[in-house]
Protein backbone atom coordinates (compact mmCIF):
# COMPACT_ATOMS: atom_id res chain seq x y z
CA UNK A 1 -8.53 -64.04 39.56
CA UNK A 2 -11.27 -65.36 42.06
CA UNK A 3 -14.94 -64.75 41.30
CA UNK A 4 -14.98 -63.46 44.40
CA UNK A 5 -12.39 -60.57 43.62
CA UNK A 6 -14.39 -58.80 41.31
CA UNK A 7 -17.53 -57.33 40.42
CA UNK A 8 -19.68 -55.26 38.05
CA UNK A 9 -19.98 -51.87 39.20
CA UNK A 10 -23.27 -51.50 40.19
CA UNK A 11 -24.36 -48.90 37.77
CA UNK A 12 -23.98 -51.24 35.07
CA UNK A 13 -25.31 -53.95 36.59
CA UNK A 14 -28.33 -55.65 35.13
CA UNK A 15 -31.54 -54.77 37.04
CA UNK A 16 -34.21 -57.12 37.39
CA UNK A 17 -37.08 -55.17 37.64
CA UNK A 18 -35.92 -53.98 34.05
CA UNK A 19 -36.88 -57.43 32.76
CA UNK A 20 -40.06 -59.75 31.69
CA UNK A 21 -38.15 -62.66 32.27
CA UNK A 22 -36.68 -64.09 36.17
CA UNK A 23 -33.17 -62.51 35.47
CA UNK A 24 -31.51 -64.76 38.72
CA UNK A 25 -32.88 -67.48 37.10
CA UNK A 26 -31.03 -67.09 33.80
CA UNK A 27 -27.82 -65.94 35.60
CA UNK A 28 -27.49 -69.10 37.74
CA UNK A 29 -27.29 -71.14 34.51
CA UNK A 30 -23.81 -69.43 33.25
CA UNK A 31 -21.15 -71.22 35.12
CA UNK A 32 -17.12 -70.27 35.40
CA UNK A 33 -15.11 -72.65 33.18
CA UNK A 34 -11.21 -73.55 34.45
CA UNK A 35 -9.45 -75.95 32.14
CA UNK A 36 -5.83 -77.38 32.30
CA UNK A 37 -4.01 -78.02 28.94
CA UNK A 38 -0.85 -79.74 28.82
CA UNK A 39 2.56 -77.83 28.38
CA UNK A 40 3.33 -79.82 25.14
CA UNK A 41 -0.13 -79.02 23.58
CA UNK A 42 -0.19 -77.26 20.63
CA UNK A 43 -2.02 -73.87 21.67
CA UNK A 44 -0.47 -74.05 25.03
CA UNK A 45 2.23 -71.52 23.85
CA UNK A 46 -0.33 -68.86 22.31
CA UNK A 47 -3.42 -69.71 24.90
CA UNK A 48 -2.01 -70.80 27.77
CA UNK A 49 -2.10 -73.59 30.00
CA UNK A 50 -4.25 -72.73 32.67
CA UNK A 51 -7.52 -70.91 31.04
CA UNK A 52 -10.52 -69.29 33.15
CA UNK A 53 -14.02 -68.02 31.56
CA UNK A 54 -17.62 -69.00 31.45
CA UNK A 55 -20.27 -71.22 29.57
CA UNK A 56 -23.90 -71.47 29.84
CA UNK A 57 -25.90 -74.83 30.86
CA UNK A 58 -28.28 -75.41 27.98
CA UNK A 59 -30.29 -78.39 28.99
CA UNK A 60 -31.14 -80.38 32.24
CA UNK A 61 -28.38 -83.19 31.62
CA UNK A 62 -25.26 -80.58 32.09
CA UNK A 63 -24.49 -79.51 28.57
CA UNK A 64 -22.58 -76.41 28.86
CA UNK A 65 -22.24 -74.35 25.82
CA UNK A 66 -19.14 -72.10 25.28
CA UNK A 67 -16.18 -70.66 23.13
CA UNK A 68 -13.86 -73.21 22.13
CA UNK A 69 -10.48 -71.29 22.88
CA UNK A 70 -11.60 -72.09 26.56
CA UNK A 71 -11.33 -76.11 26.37
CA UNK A 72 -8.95 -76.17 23.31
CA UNK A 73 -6.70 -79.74 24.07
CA UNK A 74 -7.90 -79.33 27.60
CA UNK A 75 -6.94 -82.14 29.95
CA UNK A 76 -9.12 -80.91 33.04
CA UNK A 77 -11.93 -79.15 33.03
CA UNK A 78 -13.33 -77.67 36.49
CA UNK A 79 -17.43 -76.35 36.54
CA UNK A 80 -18.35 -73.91 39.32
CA UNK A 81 -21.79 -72.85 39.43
CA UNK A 82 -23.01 -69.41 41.00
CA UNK A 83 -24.11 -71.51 44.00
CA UNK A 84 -20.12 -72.15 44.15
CA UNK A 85 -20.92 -76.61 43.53
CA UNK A 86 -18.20 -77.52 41.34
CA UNK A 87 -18.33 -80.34 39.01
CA UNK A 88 -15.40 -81.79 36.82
CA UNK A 89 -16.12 -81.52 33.09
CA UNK A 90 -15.32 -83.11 29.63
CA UNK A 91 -14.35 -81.14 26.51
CA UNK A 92 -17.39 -82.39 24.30
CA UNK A 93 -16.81 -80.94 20.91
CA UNK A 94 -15.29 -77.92 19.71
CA UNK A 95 -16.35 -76.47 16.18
CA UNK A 96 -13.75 -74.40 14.20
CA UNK A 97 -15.21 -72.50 11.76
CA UNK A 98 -18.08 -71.07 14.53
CA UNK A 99 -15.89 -71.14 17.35
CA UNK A 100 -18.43 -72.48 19.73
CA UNK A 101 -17.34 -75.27 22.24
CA UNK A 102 -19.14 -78.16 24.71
CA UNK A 103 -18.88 -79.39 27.42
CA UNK A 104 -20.43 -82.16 29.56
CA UNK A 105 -19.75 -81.72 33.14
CA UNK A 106 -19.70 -84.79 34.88
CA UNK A 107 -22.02 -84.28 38.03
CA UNK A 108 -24.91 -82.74 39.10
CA UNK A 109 -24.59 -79.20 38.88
CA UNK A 110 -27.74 -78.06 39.74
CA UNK A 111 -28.82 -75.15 38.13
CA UNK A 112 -31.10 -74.18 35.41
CA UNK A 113 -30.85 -74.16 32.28
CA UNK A 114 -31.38 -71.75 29.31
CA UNK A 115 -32.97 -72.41 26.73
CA UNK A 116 -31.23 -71.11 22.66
CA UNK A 117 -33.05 -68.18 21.28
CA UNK A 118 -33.19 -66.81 18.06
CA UNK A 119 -30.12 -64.25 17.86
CA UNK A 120 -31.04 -63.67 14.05
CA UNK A 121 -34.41 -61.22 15.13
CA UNK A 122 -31.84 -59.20 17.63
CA UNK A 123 -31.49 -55.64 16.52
CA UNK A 124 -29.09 -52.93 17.01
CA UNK A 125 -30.03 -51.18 20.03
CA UNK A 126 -31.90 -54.10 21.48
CA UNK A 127 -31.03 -53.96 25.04
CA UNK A 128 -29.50 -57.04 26.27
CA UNK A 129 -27.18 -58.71 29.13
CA UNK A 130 -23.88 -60.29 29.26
CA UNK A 131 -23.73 -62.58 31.67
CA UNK A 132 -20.32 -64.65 33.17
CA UNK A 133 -20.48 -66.94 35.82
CA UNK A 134 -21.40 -65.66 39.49
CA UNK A 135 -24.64 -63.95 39.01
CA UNK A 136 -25.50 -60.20 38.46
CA UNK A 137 -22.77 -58.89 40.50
CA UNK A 138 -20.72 -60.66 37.54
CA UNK A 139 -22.92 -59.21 34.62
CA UNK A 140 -23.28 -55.81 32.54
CA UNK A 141 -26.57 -54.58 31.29
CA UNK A 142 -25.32 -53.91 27.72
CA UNK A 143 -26.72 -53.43 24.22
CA UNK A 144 -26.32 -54.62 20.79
CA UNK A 145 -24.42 -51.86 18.80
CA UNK A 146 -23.85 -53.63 15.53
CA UNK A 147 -24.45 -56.55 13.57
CA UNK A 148 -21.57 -57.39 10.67
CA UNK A 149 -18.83 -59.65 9.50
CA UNK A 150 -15.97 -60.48 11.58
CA UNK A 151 -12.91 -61.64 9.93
CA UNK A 152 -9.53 -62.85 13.05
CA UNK A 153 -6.21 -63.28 12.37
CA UNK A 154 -6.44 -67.00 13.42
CA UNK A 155 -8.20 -67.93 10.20
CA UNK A 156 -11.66 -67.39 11.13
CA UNK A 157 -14.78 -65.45 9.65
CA UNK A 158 -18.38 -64.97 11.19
CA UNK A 159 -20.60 -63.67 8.22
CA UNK A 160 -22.67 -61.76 10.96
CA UNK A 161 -21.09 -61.28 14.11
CA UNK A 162 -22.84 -59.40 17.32
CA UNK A 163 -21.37 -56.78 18.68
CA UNK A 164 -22.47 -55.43 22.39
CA UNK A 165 -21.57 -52.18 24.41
CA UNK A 166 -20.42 -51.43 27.15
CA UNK A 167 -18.34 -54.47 27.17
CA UNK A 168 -18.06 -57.10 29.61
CA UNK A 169 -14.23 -57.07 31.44
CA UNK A 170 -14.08 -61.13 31.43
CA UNK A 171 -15.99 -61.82 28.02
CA UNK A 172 -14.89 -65.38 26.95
CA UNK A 173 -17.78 -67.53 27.04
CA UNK A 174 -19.73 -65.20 28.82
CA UNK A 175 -23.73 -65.78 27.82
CA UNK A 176 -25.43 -63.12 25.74
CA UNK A 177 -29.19 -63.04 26.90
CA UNK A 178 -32.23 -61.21 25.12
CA UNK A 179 -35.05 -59.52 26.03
CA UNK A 180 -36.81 -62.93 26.11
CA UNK A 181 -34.62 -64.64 28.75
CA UNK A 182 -33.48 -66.90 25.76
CA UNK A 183 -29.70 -67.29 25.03
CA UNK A 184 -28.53 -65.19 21.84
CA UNK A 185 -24.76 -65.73 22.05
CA UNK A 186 -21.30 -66.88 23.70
CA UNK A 187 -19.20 -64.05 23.84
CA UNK A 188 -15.45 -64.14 22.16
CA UNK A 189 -13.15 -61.22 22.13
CA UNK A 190 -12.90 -57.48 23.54
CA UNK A 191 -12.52 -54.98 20.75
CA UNK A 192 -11.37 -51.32 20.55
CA UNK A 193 -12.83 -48.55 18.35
CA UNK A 194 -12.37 -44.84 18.43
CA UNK A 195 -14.89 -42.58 17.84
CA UNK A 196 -14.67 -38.93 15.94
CA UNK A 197 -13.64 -37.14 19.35
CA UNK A 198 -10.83 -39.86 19.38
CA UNK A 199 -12.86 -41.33 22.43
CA UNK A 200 -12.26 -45.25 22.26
CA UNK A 201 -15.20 -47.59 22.42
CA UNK A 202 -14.76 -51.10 24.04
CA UNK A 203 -17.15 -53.63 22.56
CA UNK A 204 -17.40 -57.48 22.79
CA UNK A 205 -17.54 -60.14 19.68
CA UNK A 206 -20.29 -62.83 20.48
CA UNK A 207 -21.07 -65.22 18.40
CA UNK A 208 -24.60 -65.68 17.44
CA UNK A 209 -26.18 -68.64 18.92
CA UNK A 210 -28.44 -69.57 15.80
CA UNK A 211 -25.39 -70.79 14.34
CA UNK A 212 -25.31 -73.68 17.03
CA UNK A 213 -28.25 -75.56 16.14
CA UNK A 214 -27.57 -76.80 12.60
CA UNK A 215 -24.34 -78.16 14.14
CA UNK A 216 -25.31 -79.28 17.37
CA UNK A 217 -26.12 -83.21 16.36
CA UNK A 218 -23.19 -83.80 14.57
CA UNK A 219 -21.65 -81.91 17.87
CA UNK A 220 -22.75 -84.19 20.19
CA UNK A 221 -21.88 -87.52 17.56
CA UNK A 222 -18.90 -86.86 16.40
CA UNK A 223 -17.37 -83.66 18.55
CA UNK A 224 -17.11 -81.67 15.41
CA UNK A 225 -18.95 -81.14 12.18
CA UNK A 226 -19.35 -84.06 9.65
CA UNK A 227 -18.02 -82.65 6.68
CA UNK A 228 -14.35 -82.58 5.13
CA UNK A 229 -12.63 -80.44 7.21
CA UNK A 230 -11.45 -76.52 5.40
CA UNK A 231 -7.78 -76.12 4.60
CA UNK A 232 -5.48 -74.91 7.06
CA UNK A 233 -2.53 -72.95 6.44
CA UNK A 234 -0.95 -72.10 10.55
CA UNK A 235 -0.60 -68.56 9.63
CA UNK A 236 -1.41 -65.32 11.35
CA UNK A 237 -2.38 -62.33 9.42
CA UNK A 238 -3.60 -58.54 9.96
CA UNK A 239 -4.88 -55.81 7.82
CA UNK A 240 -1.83 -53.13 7.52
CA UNK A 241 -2.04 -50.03 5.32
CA UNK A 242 -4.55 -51.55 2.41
CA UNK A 243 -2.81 -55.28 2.56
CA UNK A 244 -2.42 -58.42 4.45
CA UNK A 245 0.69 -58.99 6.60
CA UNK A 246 1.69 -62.07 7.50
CA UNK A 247 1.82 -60.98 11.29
CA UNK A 248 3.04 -65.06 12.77
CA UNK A 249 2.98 -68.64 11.99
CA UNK A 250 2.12 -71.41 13.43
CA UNK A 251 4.93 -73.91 14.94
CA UNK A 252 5.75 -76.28 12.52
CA UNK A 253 2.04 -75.57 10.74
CA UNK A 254 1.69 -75.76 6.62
CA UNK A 255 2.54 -72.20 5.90
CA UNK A 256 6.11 -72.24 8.24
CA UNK A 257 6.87 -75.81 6.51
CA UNK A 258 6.41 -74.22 2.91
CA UNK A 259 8.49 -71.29 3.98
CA UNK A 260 6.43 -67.87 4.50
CA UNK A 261 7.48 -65.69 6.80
CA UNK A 262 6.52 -63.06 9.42
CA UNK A 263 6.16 -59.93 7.69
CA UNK A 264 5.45 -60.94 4.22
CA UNK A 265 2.20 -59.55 2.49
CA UNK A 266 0.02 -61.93 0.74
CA UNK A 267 -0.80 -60.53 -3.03
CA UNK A 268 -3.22 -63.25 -4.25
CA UNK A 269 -4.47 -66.56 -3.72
CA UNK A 270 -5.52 -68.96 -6.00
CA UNK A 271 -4.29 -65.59 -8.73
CA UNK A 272 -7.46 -64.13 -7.22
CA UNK A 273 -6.31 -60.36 -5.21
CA UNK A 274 -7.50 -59.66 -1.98
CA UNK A 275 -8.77 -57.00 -0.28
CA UNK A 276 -8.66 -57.78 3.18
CA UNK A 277 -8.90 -60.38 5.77
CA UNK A 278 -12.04 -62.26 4.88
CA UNK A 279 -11.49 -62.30 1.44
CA UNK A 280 -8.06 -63.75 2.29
CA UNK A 281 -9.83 -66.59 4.01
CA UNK A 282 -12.84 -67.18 2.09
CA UNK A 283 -10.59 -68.12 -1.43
CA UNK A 284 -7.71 -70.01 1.24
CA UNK A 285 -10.66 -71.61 2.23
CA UNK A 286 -12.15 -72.39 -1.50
CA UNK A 287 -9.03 -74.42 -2.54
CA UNK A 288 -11.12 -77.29 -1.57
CA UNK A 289 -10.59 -79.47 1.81
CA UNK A 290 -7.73 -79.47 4.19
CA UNK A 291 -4.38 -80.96 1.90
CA UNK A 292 -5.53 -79.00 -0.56
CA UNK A 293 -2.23 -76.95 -2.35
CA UNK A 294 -2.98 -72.97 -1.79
CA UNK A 295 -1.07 -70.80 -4.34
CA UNK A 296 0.13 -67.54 -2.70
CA UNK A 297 1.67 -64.68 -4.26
CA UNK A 298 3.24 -62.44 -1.81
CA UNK A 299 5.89 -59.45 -1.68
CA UNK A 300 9.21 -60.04 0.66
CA UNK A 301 11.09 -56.83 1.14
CA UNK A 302 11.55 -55.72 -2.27
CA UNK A 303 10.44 -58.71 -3.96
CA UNK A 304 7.36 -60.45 -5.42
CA UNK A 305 7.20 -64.87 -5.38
CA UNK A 306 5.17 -67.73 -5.09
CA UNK A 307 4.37 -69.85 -2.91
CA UNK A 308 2.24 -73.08 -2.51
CA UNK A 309 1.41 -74.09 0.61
CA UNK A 310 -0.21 -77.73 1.63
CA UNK A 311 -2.63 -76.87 3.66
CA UNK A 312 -3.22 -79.12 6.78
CA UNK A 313 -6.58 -80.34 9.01
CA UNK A 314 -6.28 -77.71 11.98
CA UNK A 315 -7.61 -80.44 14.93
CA UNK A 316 -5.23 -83.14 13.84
CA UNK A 317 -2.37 -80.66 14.79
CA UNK A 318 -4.47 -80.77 18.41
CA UNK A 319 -4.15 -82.97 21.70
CA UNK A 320 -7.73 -85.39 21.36
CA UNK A 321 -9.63 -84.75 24.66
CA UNK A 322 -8.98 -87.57 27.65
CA UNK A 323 -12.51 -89.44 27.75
CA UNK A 324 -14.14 -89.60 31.27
């Protein structure tokens, strides 16, 4: 879809007389993202190969800051501003266990830049916008509706995710600013929850920017963080009646290698039970560093095994960005 095919509806459109800061100002620095990953690529069969969202500019050299789903083994990266100057780009670094993603576009693109707040002070009911690129006619006047842990399928926790409503209809990488013009998240995922009148609720995941700075030198040196990297099993798993189903796996990842399957439930790991998603991740993830063995207990059908799984280094199973 064009940026020019869609728009905000105007009631929930940010206005800027509502606002301290210069809103247009802080709008022109989110940008639309376009990136081309090659068929072969390891996520191309679960993320595509032609992926379309937004990023934020956060200095005056053309840093863009974004989710990493977005540039994930991506090949080409396009930049378009809100002035409609586009700019190729280069996927930077991309950081797992956040999620957040950089780029460096590779031309003069422009625009402002905004500068990293302090997501940790916002507060539920603080009202804030989410912004994608093309301006306010691309962004909702929202607010933040809770603050907790996020556990995905995709082997990924946020201690403290944000959580903002009404949500934004093209979230991924959109920028979450506060009341101080400052930039207080990338947005990640669309969520559904239903209310006691079994109304449903559409919120967005962003994660918080204070999470960014600690990483953001070893970012920029090494395109990821400079420690041993956390074990990686390839598996996909959801919450299902009080216990974890093994919902997918991973072509050719550790888990389908040591022989789980779709639709077996995970008991233990480590002979530590688990109560749900995070917990499943937080003891996969305290076997040590990736090729560390991960004892599973899990029930197929009628019966209960074991399993150990080598766990694997997630990024080496990922196409190395082309350097520009």
């Amino acid at each position: 879809m064009k940026n020019e095919d869609w728009e905000i509806p105007p009631n929930l459109q940010p206005d800027p007389d509502d606002y301290a800061f210069d809103l247009h100002r802080a709008l022109s620095a989110v940008v639309n993202l376009k990136t081309f990953i090659p068929i072969d690529a390891f996520t191309a069969g679960t993320l595509g190969t032609e992926r379309a969202g937004s990023g934020v500019v956060i200095n005056d050299k053309g840093l863009v800051a974004t989710i990493g789903y977005l540039i994930t083994e991506a090949e080409t990266i396009w930049i378009t501003s809100a002035a409609g100057r586009a700019v190729p780009g280069h996927a930077l670094a991309y950081d797992q266990e956040t999620g957040f993603g950089l780029v460096q576009a590779l031309g003069r693109l422009e625009t402002p830049s905004l500068e990293l707040g302090d997501s940790d002070r916002v507060k539920v009911g603080d009202q804030v916008v989410f912004a994608a690129g093309g301006g306010k006619h691309h962004s909702v006047e929202t607010r933040l509706v809770g603050r907790q842990e996020f556990a995905g399928y995709w082997e990924y926790v946020l201690d403290d995710a944000l959580f903002t409503a009404p949500a934004h209809p093209f979230w991924g990488g959109g920028g979450l600013i506060g009341a101080d013009g400052k930039l207080m998240g990338i947005g990640s995922l669309i969520l559904q929850q239903g209310d006691r009148g079994g109304r449903r609720l559409d919120m967005n995941m962003v994660v918080p920017i204070s999470l960014l700075g600690p990483i953001m030198s070893d970012l920029l040196s090494y395109g990821r963080v400079n420690r041993p990297a956390r074990p990686w099993l390839g598996m996909y798993a959801t919450e299902s009646d009080d216990t974890i189903v093994v919902g997918g796996l991973a072509d050719n990842g550790p888990a389908e290698q040591a022989g789980l399957r779709a639709g077996d439930r995970i008991l233990s790991v480590n002979q530590e039970d688990i109560a749900d998603l995070a917990s499943l991740w937080r003891r996969v993830w305290a076997s040590g560093s990736a090729g560390a063995d991960v004892r599973l207990r899990l029930q197929r059908d009628a019966t209960t095994m074991s399993l150990t799984v080598r766990s694997g280094d997630r990024t080496k199973f990922l196409k190395a960005p082309k350097l520009h």
